[in-house]
C-alpha atoms as a PDB file:
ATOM      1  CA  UNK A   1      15.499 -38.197 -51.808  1.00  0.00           C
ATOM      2  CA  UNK A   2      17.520 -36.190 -49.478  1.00  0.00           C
ATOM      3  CA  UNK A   3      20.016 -37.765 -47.380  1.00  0.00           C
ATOM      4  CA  UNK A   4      19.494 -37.374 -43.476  1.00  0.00           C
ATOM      5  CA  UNK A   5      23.158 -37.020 -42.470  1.00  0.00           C
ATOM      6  CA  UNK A   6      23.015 -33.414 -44.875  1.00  0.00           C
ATOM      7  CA  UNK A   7      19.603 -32.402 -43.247  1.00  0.00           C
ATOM      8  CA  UNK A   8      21.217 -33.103 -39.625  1.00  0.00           C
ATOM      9  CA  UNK A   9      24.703 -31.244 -40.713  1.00  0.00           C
ATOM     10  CA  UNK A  10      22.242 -28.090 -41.657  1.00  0.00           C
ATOM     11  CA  UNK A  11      20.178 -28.154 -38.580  1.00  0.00           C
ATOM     12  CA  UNK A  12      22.914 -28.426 -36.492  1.00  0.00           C
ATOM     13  CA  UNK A  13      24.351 -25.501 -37.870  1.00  0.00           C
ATOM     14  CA  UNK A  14      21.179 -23.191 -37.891  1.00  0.00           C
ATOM     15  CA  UNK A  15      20.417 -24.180 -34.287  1.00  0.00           C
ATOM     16  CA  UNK A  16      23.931 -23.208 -33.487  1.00  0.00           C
ATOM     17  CA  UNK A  17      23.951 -19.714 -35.161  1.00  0.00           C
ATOM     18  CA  UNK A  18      20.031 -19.011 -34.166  1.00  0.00           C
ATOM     19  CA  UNK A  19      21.318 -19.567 -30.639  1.00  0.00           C
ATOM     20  CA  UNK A  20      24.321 -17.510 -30.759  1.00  0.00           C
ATOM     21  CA  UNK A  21      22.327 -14.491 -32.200  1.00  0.00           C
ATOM     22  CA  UNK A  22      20.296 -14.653 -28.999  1.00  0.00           C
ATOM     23  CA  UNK A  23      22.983 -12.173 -26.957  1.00  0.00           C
ATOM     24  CA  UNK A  24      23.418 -10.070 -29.696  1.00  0.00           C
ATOM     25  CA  UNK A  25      20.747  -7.682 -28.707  1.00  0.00           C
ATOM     26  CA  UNK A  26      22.011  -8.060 -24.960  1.00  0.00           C
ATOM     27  CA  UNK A  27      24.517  -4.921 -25.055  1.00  0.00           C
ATOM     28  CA  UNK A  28      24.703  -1.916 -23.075  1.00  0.00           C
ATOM     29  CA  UNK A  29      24.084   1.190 -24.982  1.00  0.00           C
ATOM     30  CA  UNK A  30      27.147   2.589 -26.580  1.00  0.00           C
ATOM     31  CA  UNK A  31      27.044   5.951 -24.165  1.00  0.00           C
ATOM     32  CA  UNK A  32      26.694   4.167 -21.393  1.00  0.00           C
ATOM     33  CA  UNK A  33      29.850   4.749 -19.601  1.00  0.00           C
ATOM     34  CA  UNK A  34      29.790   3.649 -15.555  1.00  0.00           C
ATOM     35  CA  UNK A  35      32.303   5.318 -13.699  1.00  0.00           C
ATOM     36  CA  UNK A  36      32.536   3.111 -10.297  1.00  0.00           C
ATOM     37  CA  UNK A  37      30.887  -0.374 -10.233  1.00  0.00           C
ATOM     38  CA  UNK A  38      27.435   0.702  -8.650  1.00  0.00           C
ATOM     39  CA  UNK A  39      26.692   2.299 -12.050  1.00  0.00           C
ATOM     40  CA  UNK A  40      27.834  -0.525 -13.559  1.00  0.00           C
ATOM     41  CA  UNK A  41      25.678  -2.736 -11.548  1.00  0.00           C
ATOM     42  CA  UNK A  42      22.654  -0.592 -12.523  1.00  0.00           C
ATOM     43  CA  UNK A  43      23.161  -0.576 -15.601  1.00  0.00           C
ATOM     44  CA  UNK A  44      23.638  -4.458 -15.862  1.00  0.00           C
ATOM     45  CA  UNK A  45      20.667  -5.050 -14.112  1.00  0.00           C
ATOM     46  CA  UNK A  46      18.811  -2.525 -16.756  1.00  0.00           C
ATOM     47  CA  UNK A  47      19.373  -5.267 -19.150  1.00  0.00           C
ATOM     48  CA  UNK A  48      16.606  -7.317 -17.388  1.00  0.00           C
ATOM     49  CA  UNK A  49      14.183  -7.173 -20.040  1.00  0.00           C
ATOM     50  CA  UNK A  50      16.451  -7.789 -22.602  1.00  0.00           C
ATOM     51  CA  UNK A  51      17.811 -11.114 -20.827  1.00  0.00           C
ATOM     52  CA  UNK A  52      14.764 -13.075 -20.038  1.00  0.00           C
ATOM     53  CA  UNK A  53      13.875 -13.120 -23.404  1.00  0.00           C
ATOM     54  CA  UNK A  54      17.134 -13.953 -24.264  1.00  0.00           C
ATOM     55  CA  UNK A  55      17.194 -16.598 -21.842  1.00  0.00           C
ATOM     56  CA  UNK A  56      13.810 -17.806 -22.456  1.00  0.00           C
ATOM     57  CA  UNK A  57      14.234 -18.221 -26.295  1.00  0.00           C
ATOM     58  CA  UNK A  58      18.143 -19.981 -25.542  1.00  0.00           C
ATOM     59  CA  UNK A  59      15.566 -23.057 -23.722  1.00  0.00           C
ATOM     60  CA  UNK A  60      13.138 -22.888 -26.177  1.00  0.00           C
ATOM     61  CA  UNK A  61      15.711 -23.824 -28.552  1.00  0.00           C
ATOM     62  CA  UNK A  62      17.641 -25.721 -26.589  1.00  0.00           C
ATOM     63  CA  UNK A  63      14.731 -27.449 -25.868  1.00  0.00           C
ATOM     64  CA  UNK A  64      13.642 -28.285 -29.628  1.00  0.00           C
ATOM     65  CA  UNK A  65      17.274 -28.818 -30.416  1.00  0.00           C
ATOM     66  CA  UNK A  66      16.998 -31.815 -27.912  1.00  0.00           C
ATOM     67  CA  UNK A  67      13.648 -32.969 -28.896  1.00  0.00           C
ATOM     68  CA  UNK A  68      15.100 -33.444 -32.344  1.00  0.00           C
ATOM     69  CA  UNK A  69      18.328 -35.558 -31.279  1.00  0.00           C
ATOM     70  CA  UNK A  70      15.534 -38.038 -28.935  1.00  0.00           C
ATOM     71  CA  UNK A  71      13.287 -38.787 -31.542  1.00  0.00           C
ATOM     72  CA  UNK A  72      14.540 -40.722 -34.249  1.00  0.00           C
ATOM     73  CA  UNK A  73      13.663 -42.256 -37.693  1.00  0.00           C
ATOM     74  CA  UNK A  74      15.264 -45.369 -38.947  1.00  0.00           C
ATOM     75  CA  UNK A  75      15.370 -43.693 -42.359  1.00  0.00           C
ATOM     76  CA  UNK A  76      18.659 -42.625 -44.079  1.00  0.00           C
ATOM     77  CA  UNK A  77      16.989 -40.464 -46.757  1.00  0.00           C
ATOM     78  CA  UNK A  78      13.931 -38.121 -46.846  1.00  0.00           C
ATOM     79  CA  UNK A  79      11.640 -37.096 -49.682  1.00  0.00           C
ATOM     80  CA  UNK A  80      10.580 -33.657 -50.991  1.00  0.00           C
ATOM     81  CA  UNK A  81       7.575 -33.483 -48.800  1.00  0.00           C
ATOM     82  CA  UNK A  82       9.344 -33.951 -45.117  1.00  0.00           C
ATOM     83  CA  UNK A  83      12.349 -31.838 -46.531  1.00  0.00           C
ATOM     84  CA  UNK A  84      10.216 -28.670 -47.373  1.00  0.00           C
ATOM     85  CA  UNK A  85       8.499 -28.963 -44.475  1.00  0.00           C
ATOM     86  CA  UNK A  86      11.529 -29.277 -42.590  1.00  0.00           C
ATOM     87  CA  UNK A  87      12.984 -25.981 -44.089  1.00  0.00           C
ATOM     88  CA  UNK A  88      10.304 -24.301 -42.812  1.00  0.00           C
ATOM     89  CA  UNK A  89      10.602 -25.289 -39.330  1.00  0.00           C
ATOM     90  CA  UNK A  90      14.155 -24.380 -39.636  1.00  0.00           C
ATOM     91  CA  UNK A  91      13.084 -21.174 -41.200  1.00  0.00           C
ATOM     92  CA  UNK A  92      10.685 -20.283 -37.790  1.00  0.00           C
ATOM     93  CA  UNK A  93      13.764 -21.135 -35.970  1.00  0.00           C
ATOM     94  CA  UNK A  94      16.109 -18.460 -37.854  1.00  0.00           C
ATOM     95  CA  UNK A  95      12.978 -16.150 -36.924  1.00  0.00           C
ATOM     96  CA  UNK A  96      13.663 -16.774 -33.096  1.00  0.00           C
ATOM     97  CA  UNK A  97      16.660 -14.262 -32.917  1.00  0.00           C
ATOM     98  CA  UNK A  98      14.269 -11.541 -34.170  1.00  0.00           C
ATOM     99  CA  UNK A  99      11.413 -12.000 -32.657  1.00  0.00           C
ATOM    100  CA  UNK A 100      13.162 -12.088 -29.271  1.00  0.00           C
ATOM    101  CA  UNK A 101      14.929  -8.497 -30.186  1.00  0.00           C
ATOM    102  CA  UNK A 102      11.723  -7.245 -30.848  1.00  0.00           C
ATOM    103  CA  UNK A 103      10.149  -8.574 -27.254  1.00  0.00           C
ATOM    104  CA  UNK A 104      13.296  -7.695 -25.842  1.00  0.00           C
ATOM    105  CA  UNK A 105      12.660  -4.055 -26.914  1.00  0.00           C
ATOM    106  CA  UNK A 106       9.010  -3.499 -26.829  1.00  0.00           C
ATOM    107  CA  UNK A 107       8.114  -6.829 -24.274  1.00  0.00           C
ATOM    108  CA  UNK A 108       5.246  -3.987 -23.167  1.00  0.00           C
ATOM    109  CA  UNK A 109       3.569  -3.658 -26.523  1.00  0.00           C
ATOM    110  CA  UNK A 110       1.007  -6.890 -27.299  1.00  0.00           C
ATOM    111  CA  UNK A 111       2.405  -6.766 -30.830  1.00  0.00           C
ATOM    112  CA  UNK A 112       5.694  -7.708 -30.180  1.00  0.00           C
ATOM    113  CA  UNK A 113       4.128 -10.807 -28.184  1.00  0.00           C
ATOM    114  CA  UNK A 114       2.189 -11.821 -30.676  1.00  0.00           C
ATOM    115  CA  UNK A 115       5.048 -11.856 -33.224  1.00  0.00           C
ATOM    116  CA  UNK A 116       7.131 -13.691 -30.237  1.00  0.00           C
ATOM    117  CA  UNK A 117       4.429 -16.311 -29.471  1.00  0.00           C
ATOM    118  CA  UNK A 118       3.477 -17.128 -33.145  1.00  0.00           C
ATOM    119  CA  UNK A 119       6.552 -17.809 -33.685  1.00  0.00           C
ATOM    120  CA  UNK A 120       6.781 -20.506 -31.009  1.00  0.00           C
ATOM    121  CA  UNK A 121       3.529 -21.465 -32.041  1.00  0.00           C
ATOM    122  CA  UNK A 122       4.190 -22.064 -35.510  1.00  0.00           C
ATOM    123  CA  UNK A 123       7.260 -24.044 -34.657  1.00  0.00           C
ATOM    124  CA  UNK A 124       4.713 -26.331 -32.497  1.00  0.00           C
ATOM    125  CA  UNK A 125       2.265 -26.957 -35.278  1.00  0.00           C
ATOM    126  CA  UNK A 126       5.400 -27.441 -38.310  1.00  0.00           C
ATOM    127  CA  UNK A 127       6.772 -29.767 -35.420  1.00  0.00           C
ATOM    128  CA  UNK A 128       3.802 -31.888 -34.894  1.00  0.00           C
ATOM    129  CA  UNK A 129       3.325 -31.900 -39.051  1.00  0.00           C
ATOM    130  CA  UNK A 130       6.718 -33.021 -39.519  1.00  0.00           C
ATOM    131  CA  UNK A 131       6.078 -36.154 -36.964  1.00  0.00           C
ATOM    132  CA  UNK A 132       3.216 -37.323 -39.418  1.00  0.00           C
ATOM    133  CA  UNK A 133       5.762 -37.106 -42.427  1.00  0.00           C
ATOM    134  CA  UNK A 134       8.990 -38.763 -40.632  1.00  0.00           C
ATOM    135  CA  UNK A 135       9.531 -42.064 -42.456  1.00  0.00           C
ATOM    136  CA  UNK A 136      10.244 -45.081 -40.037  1.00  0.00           C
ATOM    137  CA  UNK A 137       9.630 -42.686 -37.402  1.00  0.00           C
ATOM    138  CA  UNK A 138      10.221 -44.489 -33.903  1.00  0.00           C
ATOM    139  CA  UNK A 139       7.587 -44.933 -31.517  1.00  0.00           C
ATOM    140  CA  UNK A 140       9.295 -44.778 -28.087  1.00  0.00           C
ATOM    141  CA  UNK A 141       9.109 -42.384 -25.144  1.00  0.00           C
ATOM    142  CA  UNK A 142      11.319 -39.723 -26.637  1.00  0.00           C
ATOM    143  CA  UNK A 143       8.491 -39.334 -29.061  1.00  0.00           C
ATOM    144  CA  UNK A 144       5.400 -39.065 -26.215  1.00  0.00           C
ATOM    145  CA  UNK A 145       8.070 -36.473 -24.594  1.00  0.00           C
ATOM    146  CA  UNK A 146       8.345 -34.825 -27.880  1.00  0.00           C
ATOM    147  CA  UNK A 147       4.027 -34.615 -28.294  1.00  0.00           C
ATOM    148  CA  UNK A 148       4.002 -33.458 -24.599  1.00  0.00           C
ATOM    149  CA  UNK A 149       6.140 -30.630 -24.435  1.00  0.00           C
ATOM    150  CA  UNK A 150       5.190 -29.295 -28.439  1.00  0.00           C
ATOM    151  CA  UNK A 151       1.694 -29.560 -26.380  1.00  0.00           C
ATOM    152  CA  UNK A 152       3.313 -27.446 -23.852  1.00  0.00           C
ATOM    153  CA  UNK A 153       5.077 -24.953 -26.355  1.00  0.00           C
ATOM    154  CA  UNK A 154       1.659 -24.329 -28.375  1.00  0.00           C
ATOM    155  CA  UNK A 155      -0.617 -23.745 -25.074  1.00  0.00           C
ATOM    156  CA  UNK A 156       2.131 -21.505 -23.378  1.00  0.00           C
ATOM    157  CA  UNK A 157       2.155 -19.612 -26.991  1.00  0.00           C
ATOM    158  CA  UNK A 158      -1.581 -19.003 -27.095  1.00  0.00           C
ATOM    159  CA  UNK A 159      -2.090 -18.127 -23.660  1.00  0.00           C
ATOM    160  CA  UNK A 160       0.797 -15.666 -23.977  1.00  0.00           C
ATOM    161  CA  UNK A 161      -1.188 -13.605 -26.944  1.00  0.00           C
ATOM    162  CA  UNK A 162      -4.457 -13.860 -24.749  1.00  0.00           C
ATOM    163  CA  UNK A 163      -2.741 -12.720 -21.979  1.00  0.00           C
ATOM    164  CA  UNK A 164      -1.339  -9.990 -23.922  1.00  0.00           C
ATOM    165  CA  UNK A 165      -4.453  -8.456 -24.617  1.00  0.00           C
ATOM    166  CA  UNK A 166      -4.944  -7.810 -21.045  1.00  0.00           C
ATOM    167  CA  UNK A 167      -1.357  -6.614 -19.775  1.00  0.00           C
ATOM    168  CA  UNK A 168       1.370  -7.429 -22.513  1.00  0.00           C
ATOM    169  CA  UNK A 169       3.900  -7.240 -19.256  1.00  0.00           C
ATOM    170  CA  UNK A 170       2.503 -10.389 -17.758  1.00  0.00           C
ATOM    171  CA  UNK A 171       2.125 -12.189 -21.267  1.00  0.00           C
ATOM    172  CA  UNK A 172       5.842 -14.002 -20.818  1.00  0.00           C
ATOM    173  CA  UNK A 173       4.930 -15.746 -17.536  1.00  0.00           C
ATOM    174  CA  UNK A 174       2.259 -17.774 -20.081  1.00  0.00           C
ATOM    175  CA  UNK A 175       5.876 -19.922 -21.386  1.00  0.00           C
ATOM    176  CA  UNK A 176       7.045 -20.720 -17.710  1.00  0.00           C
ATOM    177  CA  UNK A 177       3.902 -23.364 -18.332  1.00  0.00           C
ATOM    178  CA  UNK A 178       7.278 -25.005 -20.473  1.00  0.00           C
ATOM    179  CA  UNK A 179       8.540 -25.706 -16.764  1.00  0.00           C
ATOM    180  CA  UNK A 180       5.483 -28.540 -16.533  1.00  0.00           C
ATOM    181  CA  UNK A 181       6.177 -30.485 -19.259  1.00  0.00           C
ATOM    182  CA  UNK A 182       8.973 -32.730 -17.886  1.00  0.00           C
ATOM    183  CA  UNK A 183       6.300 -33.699 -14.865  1.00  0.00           C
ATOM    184  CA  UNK A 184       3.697 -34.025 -17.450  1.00  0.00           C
ATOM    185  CA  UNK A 185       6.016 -36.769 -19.459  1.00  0.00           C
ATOM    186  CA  UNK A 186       6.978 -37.869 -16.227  1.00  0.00           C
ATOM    187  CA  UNK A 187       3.251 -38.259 -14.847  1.00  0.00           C
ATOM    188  CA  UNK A 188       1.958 -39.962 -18.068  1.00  0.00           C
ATOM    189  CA  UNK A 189       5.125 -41.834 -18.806  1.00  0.00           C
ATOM    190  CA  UNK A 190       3.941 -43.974 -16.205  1.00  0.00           C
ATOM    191  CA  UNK A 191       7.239 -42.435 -13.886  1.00  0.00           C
ATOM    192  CA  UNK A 192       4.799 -41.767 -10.587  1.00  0.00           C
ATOM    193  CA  UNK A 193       3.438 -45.637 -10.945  1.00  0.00           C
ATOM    194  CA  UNK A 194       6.577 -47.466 -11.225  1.00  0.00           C
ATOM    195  CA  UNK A 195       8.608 -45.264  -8.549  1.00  0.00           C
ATOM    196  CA  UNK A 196       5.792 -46.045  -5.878  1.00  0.00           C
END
């Protein structure tokens, strides 16, 4: 048995670090030198590609950091079976820095969407898994929020590889679909009903 307060401390800490590697890749080259601020201005705004999938990866985890602080088990200690799974999920979310410096370079090529949205796909389906394992999991509306937006995360992710076989350039707009899933817990929560 594995004490929850340890597996907490650890995700915690991955989240962090995962999150912070994000703006790594956001840099301007090292020979870029702007001599009055117009150039400097360009060449900020030449980071574009780079910082959407920066920025789209920082709510994505964001996001899943949250969804694991609302749901909650009454459990102090976990067995072998939750904890490996849950160092795999944590292991798809070391894997988010990468993939987004690979989208972030080549957000063009299909490939590097694919890589992107499996990733975020994987961490959907390892999500959802880990839910059936959680001891003395509690059933309240963080958890339908949780289902809903992993529901979210998963669609967005596959439509973003279909898309990709198309145009790669349009594939990101598939994860704005993320944007919906706080009116979709909202709308099923039974929020619309009671606020009439």
């Amino acid at each position: 048995m594995y004490p929850k307060t340890r597996l907490d401390a650890l995700t915690d800490g991955i989240f962090a670090v995962a999150m912070t590697l994000l703006i790594l890749d956001v840099r301007l080259p090292e020979d870029f030198h702007a001599h009055n601020a117009s150039e400097l201005v360009e060449g900020l705004r030449g980071l574009t590609p780079k910082f959407v999938p920066y920025a789209l990866s920082f709510v994505v985890l964001g996001l899943r950091w949250l969804s694991n602080v609302q749901v909650r088990s009454r459990a102090e200690h976990f067995d072998s079976a939750y904890t490996v799974w849950w160092i795999l999920y944590l292991l798809l979310i070391t894997c988010v820095p990468f993939t987004t410096m690979v989208i972030g370079r080549f957000v063009d090529l299909a490939p590097s969407i694919w890589l992107y949205a499996g990733n975020t796909a994987l961490l959907g389906f390892v999500s959802f898994h880990l839910m059936t394992l959680t001891p003395e999991l509690e059933r309240n509306a963080s958890l339908r929020d949780r289902r809903i937006s992993l529901t979210f995360l998963i669609a967005s992710s596959l439509l973003a590889i279909a898309v990709s076989f198309f145009d790669p350039r349009y594939a990101l707009w598939a994860f704005s679909a993320n944007l919906m899933a706080p009116v979709a817990n909202h709308w099923w929560g039974g929020g619309f009903a009671r606020s009439r």
